[in-house]
PDB file of N, CA and C in Angstrom:
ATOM      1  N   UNK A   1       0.846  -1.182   0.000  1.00  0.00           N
ATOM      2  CA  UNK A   1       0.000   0.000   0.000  1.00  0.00           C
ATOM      3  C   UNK A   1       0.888   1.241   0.000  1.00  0.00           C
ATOM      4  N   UNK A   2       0.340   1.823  -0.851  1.00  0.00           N
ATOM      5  CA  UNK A   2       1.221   3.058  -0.872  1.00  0.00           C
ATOM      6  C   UNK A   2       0.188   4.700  -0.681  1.00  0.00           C
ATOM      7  N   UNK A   3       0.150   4.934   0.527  1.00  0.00           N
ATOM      8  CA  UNK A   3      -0.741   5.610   1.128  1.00  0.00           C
ATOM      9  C   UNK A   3      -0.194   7.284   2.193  1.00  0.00           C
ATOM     10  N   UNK A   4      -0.345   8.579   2.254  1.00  0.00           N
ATOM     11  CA  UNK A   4       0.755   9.189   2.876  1.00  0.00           C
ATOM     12  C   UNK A   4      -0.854  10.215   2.980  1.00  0.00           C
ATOM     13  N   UNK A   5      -0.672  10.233   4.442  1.00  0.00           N
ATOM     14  CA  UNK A   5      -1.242  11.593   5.092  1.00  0.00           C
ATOM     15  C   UNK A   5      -0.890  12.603   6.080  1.00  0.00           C
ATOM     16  N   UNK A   6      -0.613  14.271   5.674  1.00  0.00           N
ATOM     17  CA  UNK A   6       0.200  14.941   5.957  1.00  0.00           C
ATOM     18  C   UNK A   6      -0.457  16.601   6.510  1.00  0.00           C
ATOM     19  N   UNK A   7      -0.423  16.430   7.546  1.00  0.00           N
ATOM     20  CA  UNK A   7      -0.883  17.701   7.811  1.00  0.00           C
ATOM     21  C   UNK A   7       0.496  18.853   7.392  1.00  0.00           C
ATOM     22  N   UNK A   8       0.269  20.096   7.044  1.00  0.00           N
ATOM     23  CA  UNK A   8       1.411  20.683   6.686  1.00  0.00           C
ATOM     24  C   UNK A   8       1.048  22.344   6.263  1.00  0.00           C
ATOM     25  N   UNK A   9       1.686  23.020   6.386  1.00  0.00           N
ATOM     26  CA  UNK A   9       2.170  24.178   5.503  1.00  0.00           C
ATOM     27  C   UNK A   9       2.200  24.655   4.471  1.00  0.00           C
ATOM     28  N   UNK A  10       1.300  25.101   3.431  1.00  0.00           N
ATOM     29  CA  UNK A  10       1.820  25.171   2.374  1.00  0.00           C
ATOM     30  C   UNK A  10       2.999  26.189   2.211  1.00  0.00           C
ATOM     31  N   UNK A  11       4.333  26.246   2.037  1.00  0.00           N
ATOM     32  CA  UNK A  11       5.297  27.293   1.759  1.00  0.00           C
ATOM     33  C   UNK A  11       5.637  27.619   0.164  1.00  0.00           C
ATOM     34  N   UNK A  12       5.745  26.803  -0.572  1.00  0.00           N
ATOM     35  CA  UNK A  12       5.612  27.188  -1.860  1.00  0.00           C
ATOM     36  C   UNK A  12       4.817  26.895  -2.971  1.00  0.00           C
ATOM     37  N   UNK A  13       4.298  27.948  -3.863  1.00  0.00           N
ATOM     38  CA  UNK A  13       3.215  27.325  -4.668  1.00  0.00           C
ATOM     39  C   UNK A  13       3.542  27.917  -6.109  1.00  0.00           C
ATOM     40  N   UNK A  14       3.307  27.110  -6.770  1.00  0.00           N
ATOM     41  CA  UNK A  14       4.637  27.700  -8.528  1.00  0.00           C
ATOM     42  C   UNK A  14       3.306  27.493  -9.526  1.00  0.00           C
ATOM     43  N   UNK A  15       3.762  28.666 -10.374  1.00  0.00           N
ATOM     44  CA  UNK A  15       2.336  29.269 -11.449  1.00  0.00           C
ATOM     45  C   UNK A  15       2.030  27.884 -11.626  1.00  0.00           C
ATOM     46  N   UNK A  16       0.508  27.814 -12.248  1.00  0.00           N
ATOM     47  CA  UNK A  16      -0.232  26.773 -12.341  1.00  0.00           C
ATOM     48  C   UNK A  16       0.069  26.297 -14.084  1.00  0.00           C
ATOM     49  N   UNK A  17       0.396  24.885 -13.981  1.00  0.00           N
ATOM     50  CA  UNK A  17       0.739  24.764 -15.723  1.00  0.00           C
ATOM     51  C   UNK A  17      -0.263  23.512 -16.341  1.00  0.00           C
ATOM     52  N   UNK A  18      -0.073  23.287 -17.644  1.00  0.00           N
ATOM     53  CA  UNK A  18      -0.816  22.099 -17.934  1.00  0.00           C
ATOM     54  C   UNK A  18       0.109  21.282 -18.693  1.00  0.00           C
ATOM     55  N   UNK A  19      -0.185  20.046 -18.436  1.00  0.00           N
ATOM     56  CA  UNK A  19       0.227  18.964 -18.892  1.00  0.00           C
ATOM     57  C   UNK A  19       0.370  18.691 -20.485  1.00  0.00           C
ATOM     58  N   UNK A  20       1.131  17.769 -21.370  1.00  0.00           N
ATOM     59  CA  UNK A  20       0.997  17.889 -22.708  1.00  0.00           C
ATOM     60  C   UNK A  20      -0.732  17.611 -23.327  1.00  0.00           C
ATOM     61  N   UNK A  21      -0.871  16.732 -22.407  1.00  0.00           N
ATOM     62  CA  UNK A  21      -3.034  16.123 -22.640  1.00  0.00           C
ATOM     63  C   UNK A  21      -3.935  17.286 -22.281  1.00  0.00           C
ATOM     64  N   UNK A  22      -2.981  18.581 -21.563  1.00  0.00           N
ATOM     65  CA  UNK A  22      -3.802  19.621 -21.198  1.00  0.00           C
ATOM     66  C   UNK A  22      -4.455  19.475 -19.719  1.00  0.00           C
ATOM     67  N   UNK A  23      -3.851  18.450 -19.027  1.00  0.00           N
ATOM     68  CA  UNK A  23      -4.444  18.388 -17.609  1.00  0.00           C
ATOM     69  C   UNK A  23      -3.641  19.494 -16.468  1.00  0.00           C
ATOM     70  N   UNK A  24      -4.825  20.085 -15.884  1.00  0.00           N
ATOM     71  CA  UNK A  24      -3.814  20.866 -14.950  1.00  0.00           C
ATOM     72  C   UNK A  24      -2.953  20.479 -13.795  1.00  0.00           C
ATOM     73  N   UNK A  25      -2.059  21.119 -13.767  1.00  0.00           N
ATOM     74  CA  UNK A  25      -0.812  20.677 -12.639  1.00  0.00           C
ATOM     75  C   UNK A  25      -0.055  21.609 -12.067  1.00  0.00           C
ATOM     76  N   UNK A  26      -0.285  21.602 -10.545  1.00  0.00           N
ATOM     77  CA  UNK A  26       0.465  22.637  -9.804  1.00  0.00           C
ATOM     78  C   UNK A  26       1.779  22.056  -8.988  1.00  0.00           C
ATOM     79  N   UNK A  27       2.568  22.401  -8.853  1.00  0.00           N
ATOM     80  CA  UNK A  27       3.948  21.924  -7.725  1.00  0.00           C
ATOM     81  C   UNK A  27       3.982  22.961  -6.553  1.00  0.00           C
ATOM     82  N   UNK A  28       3.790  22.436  -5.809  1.00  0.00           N
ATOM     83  CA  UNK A  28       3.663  22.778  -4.174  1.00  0.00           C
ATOM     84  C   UNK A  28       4.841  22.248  -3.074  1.00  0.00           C
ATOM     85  N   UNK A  29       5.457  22.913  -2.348  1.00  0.00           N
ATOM     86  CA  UNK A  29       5.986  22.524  -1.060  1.00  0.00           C
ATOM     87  C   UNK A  29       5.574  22.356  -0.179  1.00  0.00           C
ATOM     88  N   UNK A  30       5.463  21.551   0.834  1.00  0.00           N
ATOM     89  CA  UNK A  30       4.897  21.830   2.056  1.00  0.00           C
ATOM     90  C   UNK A  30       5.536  21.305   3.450  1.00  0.00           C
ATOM     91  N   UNK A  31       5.438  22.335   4.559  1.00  0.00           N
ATOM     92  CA  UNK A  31       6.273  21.905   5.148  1.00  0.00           C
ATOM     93  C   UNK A  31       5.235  21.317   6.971  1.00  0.00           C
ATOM     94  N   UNK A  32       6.376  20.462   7.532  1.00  0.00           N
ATOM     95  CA  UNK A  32       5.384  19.423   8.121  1.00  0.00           C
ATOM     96  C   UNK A  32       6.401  20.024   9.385  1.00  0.00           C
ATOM     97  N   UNK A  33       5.437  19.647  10.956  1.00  0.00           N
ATOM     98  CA  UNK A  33       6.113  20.126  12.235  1.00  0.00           C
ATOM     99  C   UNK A  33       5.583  19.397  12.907  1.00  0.00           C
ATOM    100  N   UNK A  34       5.670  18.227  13.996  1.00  0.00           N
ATOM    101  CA  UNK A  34       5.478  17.500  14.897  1.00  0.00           C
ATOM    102  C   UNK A  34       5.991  17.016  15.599  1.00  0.00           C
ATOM    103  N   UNK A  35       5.538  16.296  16.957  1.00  0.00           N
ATOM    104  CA  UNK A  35       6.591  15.985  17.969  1.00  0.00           C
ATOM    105  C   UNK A  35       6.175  14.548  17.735  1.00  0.00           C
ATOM    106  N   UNK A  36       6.582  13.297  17.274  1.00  0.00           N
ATOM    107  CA  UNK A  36       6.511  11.942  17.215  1.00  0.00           C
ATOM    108  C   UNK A  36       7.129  11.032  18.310  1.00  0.00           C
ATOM    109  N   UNK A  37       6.677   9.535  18.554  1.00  0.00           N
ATOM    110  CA  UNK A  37       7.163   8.874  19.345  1.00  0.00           C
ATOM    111  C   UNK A  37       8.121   7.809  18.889  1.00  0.00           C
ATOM    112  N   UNK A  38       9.327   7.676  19.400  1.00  0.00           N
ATOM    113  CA  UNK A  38      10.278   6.962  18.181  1.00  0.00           C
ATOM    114  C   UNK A  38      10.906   6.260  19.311  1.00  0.00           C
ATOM    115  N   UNK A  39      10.944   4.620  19.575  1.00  0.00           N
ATOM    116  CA  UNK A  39      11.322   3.660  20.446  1.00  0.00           C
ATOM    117  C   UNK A  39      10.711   4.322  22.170  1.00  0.00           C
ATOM    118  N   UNK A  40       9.993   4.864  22.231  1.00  0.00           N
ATOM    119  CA  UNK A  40       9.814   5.117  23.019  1.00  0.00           C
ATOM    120  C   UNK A  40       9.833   6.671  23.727  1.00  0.00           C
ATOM    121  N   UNK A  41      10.742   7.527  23.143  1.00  0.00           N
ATOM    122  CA  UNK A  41      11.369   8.655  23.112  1.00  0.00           C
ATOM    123  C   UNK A  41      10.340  10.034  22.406  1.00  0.00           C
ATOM    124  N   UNK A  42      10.543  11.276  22.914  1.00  0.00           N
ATOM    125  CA  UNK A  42       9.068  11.916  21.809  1.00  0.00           C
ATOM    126  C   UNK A  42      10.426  12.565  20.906  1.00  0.00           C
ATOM    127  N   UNK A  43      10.458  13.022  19.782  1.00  0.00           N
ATOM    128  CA  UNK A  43      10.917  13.270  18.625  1.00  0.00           C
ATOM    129  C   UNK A  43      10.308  14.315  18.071  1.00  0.00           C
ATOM    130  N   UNK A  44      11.063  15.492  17.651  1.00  0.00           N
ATOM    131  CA  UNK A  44      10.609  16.646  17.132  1.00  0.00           C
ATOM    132  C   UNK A  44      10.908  16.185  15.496  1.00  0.00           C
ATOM    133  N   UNK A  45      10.111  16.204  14.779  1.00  0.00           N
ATOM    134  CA  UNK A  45      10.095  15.911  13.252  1.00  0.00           C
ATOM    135  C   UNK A  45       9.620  17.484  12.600  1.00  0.00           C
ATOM    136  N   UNK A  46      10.872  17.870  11.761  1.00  0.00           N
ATOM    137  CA  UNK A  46      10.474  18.751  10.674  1.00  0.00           C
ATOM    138  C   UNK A  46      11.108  18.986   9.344  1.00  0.00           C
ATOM    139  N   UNK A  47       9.881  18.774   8.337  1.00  0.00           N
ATOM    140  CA  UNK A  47      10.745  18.007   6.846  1.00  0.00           C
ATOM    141  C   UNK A  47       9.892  19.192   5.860  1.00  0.00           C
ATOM    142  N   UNK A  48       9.949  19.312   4.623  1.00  0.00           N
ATOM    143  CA  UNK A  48      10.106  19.669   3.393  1.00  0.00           C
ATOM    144  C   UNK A  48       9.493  18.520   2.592  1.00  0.00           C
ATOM    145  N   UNK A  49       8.231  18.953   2.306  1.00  0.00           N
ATOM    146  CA  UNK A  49       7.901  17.747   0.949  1.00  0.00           C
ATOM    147  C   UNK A  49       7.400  18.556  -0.149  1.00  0.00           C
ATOM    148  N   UNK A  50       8.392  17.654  -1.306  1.00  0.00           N
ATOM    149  CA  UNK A  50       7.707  18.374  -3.112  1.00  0.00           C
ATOM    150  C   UNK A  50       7.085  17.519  -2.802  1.00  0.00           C
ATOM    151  N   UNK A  51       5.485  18.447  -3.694  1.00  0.00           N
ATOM    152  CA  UNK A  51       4.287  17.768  -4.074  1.00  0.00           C
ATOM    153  C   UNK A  51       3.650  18.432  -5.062  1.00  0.00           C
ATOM    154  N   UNK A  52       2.556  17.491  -5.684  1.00  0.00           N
ATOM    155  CA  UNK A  52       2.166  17.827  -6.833  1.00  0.00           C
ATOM    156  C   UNK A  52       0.689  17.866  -6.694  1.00  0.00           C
ATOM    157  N   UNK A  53      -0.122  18.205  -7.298  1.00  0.00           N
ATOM    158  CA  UNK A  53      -1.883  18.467  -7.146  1.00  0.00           C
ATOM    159  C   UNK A  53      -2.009  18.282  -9.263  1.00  0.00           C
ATOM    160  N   UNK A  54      -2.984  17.140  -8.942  1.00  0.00           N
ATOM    161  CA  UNK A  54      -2.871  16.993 -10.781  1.00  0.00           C
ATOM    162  C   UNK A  54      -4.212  17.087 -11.234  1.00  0.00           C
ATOM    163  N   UNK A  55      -4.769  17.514 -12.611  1.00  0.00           N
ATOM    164  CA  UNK A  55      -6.390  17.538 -12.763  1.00  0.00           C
ATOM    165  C   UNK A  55      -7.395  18.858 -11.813  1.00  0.00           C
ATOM    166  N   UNK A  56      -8.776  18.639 -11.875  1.00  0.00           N
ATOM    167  CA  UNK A  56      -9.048  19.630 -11.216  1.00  0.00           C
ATOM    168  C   UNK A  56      -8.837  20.604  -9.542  1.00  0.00           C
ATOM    169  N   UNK A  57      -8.490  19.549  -8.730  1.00  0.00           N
ATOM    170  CA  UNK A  57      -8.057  19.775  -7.418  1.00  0.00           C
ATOM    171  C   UNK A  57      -6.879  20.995  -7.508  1.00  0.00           C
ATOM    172  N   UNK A  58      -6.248  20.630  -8.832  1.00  0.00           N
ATOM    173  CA  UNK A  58      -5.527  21.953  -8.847  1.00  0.00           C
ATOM    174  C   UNK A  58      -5.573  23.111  -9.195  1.00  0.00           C
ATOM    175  N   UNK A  59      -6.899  22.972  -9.366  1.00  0.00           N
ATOM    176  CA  UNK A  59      -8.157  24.518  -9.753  1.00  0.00           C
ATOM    177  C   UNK A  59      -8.327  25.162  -8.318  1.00  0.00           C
ATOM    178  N   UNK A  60      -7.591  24.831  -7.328  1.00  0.00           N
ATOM    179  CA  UNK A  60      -8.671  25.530  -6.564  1.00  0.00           C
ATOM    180  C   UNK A  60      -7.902  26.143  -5.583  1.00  0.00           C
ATOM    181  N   UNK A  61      -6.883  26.044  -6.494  1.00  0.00           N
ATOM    182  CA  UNK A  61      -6.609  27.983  -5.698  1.00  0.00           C
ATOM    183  C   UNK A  61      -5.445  27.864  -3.941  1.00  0.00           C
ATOM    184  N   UNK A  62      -4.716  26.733  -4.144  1.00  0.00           N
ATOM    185  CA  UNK A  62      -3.832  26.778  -2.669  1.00  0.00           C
ATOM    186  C   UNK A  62      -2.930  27.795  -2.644  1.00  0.00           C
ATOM    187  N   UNK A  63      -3.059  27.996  -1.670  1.00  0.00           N
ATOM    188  CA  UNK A  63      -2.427  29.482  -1.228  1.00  0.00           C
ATOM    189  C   UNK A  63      -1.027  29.480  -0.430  1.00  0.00           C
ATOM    190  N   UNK A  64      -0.129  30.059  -0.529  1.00  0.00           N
ATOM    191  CA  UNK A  64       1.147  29.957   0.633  1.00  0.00           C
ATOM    192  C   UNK A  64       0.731  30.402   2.009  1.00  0.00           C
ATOM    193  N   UNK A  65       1.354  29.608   2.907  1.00  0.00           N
ATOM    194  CA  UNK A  65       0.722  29.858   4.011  1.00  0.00           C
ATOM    195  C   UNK A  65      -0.466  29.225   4.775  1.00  0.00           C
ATOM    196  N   UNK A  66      -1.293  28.894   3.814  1.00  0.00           N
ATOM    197  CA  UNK A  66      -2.749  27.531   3.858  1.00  0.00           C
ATOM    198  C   UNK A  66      -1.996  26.276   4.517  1.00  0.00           C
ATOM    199  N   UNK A  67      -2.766  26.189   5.979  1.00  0.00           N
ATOM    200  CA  UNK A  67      -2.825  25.054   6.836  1.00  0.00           C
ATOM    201  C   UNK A  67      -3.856  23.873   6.410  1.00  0.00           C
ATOM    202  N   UNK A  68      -3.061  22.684   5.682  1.00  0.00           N
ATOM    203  CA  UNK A  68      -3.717  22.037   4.979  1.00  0.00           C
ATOM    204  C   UNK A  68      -3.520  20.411   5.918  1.00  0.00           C
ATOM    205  N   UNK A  69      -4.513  19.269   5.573  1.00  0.00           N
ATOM    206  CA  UNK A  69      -4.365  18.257   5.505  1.00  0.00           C
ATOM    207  C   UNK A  69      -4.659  17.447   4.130  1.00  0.00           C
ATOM    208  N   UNK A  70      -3.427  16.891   3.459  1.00  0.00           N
ATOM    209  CA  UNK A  70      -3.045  15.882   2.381  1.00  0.00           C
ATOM    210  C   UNK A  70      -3.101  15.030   2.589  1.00  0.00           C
ATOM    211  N   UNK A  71      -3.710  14.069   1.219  1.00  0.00           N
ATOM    212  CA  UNK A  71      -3.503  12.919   1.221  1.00  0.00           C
ATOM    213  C   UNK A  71      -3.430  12.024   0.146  1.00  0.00           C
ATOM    214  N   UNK A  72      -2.652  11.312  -0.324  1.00  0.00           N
ATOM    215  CA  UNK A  72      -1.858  11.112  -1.589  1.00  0.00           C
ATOM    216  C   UNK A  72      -1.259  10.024  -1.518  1.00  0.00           C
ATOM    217  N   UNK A  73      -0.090  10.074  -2.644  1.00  0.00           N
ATOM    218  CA  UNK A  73       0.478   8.469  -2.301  1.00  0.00           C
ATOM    219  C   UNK A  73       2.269   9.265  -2.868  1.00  0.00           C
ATOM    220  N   UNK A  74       3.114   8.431  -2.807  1.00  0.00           N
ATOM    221  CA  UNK A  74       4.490   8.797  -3.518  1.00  0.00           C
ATOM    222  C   UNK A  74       4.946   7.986  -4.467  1.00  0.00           C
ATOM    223  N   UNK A  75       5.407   8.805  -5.243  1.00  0.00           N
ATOM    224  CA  UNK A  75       6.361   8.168  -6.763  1.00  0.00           C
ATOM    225  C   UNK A  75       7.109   9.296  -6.783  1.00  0.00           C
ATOM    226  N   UNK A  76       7.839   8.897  -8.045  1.00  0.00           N
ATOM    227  CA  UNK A  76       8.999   9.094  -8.178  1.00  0.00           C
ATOM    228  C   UNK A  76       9.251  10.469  -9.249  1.00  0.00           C
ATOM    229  N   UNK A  77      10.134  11.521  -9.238  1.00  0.00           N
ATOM    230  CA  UNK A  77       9.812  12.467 -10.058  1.00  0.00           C
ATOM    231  C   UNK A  77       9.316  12.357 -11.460  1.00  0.00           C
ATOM    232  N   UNK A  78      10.126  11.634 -11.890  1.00  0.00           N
ATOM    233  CA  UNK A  78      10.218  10.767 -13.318  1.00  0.00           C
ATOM    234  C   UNK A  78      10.663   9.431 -13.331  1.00  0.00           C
ATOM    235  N   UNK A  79      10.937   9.296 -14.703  1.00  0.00           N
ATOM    236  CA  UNK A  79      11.434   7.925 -14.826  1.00  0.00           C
ATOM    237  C   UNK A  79      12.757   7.225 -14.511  1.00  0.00           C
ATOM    238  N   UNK A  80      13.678   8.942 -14.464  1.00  0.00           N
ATOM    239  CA  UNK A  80      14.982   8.644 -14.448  1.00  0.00           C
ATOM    240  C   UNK A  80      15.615   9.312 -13.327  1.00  0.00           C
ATOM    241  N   UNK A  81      14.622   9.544 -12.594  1.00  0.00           N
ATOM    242  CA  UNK A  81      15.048  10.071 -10.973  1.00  0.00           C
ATOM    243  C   UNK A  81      14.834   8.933  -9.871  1.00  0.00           C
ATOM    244  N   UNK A  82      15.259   9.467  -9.209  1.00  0.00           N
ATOM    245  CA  UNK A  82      14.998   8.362  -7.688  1.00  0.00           C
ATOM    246  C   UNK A  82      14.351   9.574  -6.706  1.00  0.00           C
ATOM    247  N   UNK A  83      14.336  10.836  -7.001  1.00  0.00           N
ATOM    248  CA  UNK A  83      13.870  11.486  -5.894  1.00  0.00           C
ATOM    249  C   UNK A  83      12.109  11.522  -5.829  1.00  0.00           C
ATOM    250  N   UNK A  84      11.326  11.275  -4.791  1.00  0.00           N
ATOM    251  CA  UNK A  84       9.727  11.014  -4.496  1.00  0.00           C
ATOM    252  C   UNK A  84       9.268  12.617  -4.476  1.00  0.00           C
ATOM    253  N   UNK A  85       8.357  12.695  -4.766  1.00  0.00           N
ATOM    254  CA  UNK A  85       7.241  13.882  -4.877  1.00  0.00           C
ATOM    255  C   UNK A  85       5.784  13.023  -4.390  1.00  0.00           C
ATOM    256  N   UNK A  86       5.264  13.746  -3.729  1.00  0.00           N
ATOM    257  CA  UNK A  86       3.683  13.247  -3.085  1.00  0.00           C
ATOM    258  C   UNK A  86       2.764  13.734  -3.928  1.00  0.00           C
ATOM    259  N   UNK A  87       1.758  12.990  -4.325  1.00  0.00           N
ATOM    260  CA  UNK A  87       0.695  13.266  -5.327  1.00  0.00           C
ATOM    261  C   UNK A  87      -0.271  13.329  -4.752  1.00  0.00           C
ATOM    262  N   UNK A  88      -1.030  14.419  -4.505  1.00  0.00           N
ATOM    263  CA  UNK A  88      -1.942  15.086  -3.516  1.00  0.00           C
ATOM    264  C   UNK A  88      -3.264  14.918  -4.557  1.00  0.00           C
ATOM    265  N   UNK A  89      -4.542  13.647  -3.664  1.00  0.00           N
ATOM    266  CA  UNK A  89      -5.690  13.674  -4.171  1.00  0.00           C
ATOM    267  C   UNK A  89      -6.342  14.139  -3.531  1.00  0.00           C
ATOM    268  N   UNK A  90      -6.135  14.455  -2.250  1.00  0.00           N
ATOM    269  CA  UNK A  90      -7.520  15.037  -1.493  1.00  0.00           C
ATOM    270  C   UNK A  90      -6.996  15.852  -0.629  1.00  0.00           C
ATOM    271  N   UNK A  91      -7.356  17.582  -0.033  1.00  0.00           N
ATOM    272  CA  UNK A  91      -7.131  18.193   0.186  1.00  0.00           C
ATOM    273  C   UNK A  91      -8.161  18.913   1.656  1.00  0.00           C
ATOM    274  N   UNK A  92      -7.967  19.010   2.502  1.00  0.00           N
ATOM    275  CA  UNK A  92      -8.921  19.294   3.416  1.00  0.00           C
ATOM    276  C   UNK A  92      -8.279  20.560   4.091  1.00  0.00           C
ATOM    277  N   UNK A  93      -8.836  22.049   4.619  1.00  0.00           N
ATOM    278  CA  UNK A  93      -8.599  23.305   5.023  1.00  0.00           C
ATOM    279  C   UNK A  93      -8.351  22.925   6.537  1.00  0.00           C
ATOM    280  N   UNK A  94      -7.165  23.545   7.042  1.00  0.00           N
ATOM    281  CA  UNK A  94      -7.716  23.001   8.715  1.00  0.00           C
ATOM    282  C   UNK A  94      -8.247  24.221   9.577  1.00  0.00           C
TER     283      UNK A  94
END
């Protein structure tokens, strides 16, 4: 299962483009802040995720700064990268 849900930040949001089929596609950053439990221990976690919003969801307008909850799955930039980008299907305001 390849499944990723992310409460987060939006910090960067890059002009909105379309795809060669004409589907829309936005690239987004977002950044994540939590205190986690790791062997036992609490853990301050704070990361940086590229992400992408593909089709209409990316009509609607995310804003920098927008306290969001994501939820998506990960692959890979391309074909000939190894670096992951999160593909954001569902989007909730917090």
């Amino acid at each position: 299962m390849n499944k990723l849900v992310l409460q987060a930040e939006v910090v960067q949001v890059e002009p909105l483009r379309y795809t060669p089929a004409g589907i829309p596609l936005l690239s987004v950053v977002l950044r994540h802040v939590s205190e986690q439990v790791e062997a036992g221990m609490k853990r301050k976690v704070e990361c940086e995720v590229n992400a992408v919003v593909i089709g209409d969801l990316a009509l609607k307008g995310l804003k920098t700064g927008a306290q969001i909850i994501a939820q998506g799955f990960l692959a890979r930039r391309s074909l000939k990268s190894t670096q992951l980008v999160m593909h954001i299907n569902e989007i909730k305001s917090m």
